[in-house]
PDB file of N, CA and C in Angstrom:
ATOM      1  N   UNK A   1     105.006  74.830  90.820  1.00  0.00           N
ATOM      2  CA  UNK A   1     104.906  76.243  91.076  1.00  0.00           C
ATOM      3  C   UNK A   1     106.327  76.791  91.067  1.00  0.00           C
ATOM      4  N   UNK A   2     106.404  77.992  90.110  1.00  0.00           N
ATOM      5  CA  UNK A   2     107.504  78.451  90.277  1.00  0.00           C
ATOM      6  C   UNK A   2     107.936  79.675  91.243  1.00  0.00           C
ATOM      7  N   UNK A   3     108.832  79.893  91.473  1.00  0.00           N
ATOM      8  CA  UNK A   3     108.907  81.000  92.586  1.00  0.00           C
ATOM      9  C   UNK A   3     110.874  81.484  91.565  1.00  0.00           C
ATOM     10  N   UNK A   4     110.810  83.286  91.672  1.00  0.00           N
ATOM     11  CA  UNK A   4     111.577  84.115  91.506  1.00  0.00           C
ATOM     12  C   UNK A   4     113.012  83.353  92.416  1.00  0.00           C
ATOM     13  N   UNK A   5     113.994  83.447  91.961  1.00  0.00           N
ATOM     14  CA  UNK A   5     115.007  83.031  92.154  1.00  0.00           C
ATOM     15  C   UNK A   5     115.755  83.222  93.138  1.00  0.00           C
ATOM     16  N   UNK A   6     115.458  84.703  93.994  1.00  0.00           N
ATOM     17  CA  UNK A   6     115.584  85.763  95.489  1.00  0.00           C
ATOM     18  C   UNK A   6     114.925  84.659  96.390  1.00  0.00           C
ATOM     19  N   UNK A   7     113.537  84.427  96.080  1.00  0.00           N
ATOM     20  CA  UNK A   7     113.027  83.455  96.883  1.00  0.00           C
ATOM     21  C   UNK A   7     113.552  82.195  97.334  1.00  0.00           C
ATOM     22  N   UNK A   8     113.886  81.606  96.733  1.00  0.00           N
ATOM     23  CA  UNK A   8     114.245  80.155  96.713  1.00  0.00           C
ATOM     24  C   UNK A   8     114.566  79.844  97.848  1.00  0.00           C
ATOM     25  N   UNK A   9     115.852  79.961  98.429  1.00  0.00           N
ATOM     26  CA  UNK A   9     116.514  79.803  99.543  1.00  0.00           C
ATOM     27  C   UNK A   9     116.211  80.479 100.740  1.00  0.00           C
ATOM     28  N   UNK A  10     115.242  81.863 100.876  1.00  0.00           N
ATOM     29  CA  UNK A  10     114.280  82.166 101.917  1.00  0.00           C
ATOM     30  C   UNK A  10     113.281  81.172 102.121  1.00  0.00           C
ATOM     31  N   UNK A  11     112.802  80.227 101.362  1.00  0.00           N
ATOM     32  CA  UNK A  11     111.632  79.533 101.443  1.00  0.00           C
ATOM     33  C   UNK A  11     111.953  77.652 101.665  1.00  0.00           C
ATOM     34  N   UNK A  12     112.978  77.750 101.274  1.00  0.00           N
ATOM     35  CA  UNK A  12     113.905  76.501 101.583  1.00  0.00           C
ATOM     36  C   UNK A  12     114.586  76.273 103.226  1.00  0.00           C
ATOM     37  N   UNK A  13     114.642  77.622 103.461  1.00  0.00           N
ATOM     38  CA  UNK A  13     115.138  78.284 105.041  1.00  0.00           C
ATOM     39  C   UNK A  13     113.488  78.333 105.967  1.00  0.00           C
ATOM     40  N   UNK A  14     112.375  78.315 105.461  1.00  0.00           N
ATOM     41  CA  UNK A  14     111.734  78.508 105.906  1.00  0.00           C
ATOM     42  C   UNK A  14     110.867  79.333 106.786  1.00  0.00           C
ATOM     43  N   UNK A  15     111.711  80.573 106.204  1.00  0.00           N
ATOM     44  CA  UNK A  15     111.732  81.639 106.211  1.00  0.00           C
ATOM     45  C   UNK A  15     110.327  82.241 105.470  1.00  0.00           C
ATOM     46  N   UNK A  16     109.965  82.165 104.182  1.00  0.00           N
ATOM     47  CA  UNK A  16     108.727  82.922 103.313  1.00  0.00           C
ATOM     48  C   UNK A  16     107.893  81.388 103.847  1.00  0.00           C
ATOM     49  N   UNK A  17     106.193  81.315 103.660  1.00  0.00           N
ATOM     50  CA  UNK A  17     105.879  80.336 103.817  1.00  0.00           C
ATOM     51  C   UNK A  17     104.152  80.223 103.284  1.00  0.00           C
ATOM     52  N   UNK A  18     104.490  82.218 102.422  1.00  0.00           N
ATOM     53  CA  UNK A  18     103.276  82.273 101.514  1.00  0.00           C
ATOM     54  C   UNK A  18     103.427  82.788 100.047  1.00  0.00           C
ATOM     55  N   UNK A  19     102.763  82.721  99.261  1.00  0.00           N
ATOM     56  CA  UNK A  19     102.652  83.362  98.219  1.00  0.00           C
ATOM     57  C   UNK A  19     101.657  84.171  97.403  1.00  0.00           C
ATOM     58  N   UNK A  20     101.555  85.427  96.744  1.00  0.00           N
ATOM     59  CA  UNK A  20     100.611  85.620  96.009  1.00  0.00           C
ATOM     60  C   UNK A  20     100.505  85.634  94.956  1.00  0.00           C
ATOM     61  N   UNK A  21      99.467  84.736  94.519  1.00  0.00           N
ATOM     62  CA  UNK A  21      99.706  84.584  92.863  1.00  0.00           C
ATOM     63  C   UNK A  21      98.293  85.635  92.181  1.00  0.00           C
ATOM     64  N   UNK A  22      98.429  85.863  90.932  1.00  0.00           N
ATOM     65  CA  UNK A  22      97.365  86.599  89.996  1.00  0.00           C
ATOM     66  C   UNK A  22      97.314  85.922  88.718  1.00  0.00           C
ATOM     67  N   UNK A  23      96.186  84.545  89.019  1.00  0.00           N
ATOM     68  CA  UNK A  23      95.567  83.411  87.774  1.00  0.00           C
ATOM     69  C   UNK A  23      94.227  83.572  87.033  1.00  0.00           C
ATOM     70  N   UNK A  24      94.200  83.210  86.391  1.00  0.00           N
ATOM     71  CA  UNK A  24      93.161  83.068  85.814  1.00  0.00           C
ATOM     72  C   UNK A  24      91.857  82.088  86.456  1.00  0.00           C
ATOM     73  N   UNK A  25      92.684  81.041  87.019  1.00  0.00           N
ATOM     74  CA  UNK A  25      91.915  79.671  87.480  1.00  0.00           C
ATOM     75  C   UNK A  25      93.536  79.741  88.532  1.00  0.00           C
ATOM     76  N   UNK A  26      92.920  78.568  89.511  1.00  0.00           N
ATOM     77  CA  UNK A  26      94.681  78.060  90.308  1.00  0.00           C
ATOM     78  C   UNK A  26      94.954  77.459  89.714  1.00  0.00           C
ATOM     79  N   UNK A  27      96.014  77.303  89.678  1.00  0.00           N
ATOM     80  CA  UNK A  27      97.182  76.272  88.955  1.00  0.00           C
ATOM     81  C   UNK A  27      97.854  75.540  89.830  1.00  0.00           C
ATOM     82  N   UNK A  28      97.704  75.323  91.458  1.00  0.00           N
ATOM     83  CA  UNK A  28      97.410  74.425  92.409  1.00  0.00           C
ATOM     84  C   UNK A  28      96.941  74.196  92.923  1.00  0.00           C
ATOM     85  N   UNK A  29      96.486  72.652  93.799  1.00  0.00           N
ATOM     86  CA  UNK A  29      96.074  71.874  94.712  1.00  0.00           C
ATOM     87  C   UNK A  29      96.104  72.159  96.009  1.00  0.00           C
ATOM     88  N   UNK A  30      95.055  72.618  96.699  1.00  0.00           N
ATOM     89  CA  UNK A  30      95.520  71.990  98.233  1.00  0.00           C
ATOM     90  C   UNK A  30      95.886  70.407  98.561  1.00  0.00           C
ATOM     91  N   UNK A  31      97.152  70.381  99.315  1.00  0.00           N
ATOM     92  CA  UNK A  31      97.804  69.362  99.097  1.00  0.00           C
ATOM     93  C   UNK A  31      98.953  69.220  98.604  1.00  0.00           C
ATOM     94  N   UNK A  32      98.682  69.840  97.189  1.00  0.00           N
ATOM     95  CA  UNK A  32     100.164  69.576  95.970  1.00  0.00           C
ATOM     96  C   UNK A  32     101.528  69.414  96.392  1.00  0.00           C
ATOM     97  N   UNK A  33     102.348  68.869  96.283  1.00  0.00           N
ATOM     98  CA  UNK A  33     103.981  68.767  96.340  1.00  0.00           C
ATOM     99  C   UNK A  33     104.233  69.244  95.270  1.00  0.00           C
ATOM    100  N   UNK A  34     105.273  70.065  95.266  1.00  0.00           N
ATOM    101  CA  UNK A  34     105.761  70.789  93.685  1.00  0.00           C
ATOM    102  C   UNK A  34     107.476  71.192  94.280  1.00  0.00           C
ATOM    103  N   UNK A  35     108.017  70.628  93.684  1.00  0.00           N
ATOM    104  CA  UNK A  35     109.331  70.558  93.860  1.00  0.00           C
ATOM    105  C   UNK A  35     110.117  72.006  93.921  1.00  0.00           C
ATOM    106  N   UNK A  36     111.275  71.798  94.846  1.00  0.00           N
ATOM    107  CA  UNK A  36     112.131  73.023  94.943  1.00  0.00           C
ATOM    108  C   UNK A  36     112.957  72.688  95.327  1.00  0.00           C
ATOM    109  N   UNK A  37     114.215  72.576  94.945  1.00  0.00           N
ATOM    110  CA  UNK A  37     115.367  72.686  95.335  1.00  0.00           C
ATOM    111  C   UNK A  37     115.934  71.090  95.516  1.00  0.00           C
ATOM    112  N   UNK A  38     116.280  70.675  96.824  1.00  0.00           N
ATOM    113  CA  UNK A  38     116.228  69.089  96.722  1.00  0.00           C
ATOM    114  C   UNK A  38     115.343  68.756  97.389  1.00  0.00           C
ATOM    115  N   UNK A  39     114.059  69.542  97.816  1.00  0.00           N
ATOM    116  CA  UNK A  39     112.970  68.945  98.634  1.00  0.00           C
ATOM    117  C   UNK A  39     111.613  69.695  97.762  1.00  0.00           C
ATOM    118  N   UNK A  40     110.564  70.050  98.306  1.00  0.00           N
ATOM    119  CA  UNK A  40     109.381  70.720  97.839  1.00  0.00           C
ATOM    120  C   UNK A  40     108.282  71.145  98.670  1.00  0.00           C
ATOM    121  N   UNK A  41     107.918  71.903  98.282  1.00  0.00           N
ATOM    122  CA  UNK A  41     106.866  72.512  99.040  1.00  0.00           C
ATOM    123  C   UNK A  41     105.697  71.768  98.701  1.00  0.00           C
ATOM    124  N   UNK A  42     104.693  71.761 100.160  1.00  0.00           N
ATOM    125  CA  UNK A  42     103.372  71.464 100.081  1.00  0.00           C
ATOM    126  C   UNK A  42     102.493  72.372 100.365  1.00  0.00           C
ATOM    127  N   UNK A  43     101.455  72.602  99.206  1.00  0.00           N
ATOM    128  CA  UNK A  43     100.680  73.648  99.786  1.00  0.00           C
ATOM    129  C   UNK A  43      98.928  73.096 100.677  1.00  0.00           C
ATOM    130  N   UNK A  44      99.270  73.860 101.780  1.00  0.00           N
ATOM    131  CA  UNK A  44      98.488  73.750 102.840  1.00  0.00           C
ATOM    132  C   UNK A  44      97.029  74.533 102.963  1.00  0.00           C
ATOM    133  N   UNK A  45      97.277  75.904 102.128  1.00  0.00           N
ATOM    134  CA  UNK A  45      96.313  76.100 102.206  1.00  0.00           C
ATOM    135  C   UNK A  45      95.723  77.478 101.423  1.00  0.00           C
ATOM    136  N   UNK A  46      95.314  77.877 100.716  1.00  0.00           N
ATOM    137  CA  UNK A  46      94.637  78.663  99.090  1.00  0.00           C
ATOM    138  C   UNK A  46      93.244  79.200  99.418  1.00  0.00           C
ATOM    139  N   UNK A  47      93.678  80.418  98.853  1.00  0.00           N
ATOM    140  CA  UNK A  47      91.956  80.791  99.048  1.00  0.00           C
ATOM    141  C   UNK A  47      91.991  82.540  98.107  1.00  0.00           C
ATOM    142  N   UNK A  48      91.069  82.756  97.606  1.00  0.00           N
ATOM    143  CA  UNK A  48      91.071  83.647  96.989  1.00  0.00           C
ATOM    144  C   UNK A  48      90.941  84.768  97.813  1.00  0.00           C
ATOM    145  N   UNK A  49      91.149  85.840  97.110  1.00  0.00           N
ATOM    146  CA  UNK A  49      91.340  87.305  97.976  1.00  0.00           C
ATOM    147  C   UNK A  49      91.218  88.281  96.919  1.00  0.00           C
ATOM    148  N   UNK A  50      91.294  89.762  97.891  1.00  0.00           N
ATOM    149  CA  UNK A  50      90.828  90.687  96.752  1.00  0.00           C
ATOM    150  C   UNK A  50      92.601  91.671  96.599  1.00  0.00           C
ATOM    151  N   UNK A  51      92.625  92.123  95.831  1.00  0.00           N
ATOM    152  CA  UNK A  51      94.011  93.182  95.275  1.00  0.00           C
ATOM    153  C   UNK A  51      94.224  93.652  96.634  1.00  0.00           C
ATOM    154  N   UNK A  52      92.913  94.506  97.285  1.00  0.00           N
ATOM    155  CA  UNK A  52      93.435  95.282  98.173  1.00  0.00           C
ATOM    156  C   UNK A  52      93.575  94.546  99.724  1.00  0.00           C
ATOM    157  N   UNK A  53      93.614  93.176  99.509  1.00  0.00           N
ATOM    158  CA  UNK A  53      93.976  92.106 100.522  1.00  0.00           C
ATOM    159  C   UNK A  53      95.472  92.449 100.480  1.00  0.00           C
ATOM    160  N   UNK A  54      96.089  92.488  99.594  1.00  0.00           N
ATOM    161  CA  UNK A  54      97.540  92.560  99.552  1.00  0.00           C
ATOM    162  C   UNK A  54      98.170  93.864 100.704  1.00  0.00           C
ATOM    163  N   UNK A  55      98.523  93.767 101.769  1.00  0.00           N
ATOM    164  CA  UNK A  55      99.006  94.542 102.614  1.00  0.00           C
ATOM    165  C   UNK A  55     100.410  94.786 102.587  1.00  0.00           C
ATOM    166  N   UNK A  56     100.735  95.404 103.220  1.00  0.00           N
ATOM    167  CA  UNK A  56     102.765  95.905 103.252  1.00  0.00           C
ATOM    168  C   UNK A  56     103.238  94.562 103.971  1.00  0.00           C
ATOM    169  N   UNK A  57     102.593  94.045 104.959  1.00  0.00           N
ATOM    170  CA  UNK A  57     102.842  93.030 106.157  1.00  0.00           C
ATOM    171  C   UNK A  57     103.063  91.767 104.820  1.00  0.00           C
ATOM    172  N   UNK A  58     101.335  91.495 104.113  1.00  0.00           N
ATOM    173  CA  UNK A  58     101.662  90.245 103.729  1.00  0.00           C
ATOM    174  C   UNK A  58     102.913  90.340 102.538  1.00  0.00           C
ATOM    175  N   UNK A  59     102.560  91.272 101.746  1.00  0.00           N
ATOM    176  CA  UNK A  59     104.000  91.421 101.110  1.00  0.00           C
ATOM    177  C   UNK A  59     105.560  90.696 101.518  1.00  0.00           C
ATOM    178  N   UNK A  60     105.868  91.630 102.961  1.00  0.00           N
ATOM    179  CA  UNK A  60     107.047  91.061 103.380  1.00  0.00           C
ATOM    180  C   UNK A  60     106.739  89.755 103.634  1.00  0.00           C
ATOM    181  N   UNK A  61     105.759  89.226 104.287  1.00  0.00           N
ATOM    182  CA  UNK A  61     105.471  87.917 104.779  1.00  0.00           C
ATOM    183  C   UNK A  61     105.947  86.545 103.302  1.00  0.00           C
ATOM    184  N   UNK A  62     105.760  87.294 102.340  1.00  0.00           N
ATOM    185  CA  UNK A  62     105.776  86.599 101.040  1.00  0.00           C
ATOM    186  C   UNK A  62     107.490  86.284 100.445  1.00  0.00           C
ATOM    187  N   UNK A  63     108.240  87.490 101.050  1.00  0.00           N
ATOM    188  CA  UNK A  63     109.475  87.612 100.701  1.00  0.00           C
ATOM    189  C   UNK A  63     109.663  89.168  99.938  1.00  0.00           C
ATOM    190  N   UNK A  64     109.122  89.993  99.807  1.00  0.00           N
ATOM    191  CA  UNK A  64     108.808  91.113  98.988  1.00  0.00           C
ATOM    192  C   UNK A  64     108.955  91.901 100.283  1.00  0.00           C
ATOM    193  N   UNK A  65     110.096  93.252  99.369  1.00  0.00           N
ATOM    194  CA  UNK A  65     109.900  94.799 100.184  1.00  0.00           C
ATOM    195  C   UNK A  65     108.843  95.707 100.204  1.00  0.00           C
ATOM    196  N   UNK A  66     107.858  95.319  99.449  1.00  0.00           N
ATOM    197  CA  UNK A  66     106.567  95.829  99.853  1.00  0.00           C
ATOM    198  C   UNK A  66     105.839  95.224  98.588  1.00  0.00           C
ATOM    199  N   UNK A  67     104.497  95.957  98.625  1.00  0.00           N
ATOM    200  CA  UNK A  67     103.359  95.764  97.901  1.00  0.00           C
ATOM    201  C   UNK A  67     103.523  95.911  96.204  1.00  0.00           C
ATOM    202  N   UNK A  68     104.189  96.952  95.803  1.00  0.00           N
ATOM    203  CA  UNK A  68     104.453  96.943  94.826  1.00  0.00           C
ATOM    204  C   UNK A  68     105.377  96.065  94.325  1.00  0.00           C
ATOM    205  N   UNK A  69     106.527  95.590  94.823  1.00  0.00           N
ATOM    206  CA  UNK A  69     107.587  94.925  94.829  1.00  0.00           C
ATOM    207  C   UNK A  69     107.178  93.327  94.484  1.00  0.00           C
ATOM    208  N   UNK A  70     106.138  93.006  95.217  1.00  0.00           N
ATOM    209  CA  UNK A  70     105.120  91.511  95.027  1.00  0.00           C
ATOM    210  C   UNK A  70     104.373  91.894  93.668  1.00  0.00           C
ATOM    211  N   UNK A  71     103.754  92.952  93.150  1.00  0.00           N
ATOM    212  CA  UNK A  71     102.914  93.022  92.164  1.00  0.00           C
ATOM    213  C   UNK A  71     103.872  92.707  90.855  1.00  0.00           C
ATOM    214  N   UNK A  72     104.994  93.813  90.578  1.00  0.00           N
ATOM    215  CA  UNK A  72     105.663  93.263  89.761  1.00  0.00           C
ATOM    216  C   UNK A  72     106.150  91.959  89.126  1.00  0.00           C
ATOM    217  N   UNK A  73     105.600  91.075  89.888  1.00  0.00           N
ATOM    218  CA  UNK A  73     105.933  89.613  89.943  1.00  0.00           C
ATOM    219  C   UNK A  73     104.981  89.158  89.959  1.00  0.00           C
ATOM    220  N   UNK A  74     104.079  89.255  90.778  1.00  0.00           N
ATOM    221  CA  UNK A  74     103.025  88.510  90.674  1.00  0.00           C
ATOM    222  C   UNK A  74     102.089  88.604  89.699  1.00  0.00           C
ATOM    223  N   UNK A  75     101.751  89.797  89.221  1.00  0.00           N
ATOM    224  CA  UNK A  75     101.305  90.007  87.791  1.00  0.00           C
ATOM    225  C   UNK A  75     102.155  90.497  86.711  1.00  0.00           C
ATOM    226  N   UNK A  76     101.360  88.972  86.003  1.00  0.00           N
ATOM    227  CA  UNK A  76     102.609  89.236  84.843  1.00  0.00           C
ATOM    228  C   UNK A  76     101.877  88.273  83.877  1.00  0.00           C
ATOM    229  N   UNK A  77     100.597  88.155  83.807  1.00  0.00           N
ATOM    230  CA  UNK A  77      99.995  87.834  82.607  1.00  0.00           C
ATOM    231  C   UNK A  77      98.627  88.167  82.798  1.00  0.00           C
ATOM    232  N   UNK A  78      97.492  87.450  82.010  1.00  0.00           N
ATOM    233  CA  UNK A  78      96.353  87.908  81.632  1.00  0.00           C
ATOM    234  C   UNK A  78      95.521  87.852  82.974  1.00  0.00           C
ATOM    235  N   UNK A  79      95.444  86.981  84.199  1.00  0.00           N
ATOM    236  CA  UNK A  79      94.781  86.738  85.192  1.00  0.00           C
ATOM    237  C   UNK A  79      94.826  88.343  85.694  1.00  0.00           C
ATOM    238  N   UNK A  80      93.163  87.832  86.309  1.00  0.00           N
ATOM    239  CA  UNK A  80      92.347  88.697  87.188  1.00  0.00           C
ATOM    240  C   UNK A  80      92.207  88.424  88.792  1.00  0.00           C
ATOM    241  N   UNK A  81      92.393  86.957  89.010  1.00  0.00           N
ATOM    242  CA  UNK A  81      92.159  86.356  90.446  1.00  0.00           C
ATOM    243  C   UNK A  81      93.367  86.389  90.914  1.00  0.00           C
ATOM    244  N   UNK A  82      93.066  86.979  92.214  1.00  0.00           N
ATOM    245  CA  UNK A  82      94.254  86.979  93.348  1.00  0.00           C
ATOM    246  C   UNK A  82      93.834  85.758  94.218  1.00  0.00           C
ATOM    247  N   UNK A  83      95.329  84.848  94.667  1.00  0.00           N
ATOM    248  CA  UNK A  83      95.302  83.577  95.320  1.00  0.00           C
ATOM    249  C   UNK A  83      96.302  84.016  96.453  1.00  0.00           C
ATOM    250  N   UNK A  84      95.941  83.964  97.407  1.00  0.00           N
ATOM    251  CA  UNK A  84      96.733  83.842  98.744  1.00  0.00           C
ATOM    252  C   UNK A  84      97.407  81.692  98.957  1.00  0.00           C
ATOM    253  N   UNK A  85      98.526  81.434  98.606  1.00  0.00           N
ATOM    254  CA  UNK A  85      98.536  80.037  99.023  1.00  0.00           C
ATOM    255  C   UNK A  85      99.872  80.012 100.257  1.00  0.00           C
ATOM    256  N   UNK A  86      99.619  79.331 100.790  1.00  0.00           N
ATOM    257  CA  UNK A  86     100.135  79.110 102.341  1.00  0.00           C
ATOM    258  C   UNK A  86     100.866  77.445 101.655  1.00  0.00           C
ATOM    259  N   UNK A  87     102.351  77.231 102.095  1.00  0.00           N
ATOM    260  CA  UNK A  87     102.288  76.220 102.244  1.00  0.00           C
ATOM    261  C   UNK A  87     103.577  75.856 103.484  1.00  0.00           C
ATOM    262  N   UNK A  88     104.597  74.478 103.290  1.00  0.00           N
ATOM    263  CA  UNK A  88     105.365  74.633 103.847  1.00  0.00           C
ATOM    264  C   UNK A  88     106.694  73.729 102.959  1.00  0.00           C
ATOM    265  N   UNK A  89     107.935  73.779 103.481  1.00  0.00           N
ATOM    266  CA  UNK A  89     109.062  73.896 102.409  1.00  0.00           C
ATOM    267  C   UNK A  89     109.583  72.201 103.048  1.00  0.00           C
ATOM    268  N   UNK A  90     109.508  71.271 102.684  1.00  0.00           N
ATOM    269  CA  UNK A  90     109.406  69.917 102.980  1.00  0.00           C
ATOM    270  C   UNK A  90     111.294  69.697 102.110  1.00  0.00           C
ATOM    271  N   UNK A  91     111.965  69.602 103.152  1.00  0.00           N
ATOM    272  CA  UNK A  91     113.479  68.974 102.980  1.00  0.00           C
ATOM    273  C   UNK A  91     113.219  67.596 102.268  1.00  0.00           C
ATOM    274  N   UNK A  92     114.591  67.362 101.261  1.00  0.00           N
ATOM    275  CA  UNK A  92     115.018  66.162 101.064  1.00  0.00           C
ATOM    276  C   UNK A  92     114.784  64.834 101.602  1.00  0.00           C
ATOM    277  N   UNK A  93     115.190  65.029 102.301  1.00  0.00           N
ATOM    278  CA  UNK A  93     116.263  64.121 103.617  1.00  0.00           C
ATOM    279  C   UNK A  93     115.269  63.446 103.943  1.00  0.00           C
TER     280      UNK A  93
END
């Protein structure tokens, strides 16, 4: 899973600890390890949602200055399904 480049180090800090994606199908696992940085995130926990799930709160919660600010990013191809995934940012070490 990739994440915008602003993110990285908020989510490495443990700081962001969700994301919203807009797929077609998921393109992760509950469970998954997917690498970041010198450690990786595991995602804990996914579930579908609707557009107008997207709030100002979860926005910031995501790393985003608001709602629109997450959309720009988050849609950005053909998908229709909104994914709420929760995970957590698993160090190196």
């Amino acid at each position: 899973m990739q994440f915008t480049k602003r993110l990285r180090e908020p989510i490495m800090r443990g700081e962001i600890d969700c994301t919203v994606r807009i797929w077609r199908r998921p393109h992760v696992k509950l469970g998954g390890k997917y690498r970041l940085g010198p450690g990786h995130i595991e995602v804990t926990a996914m579930r579908q949602i609707e557009l107008q799930d997207i709030t100002p709160a979860l926005a910031r919660r995501s790393g985003f200055e608001g709602v629109v600010d997450l959309l720009k990013i988050a849609k950005h191809g053909a998908g229709e399904n909104v994914y709420l995934i929760e995970f957590r940012y698993l160090s190196g070490d």
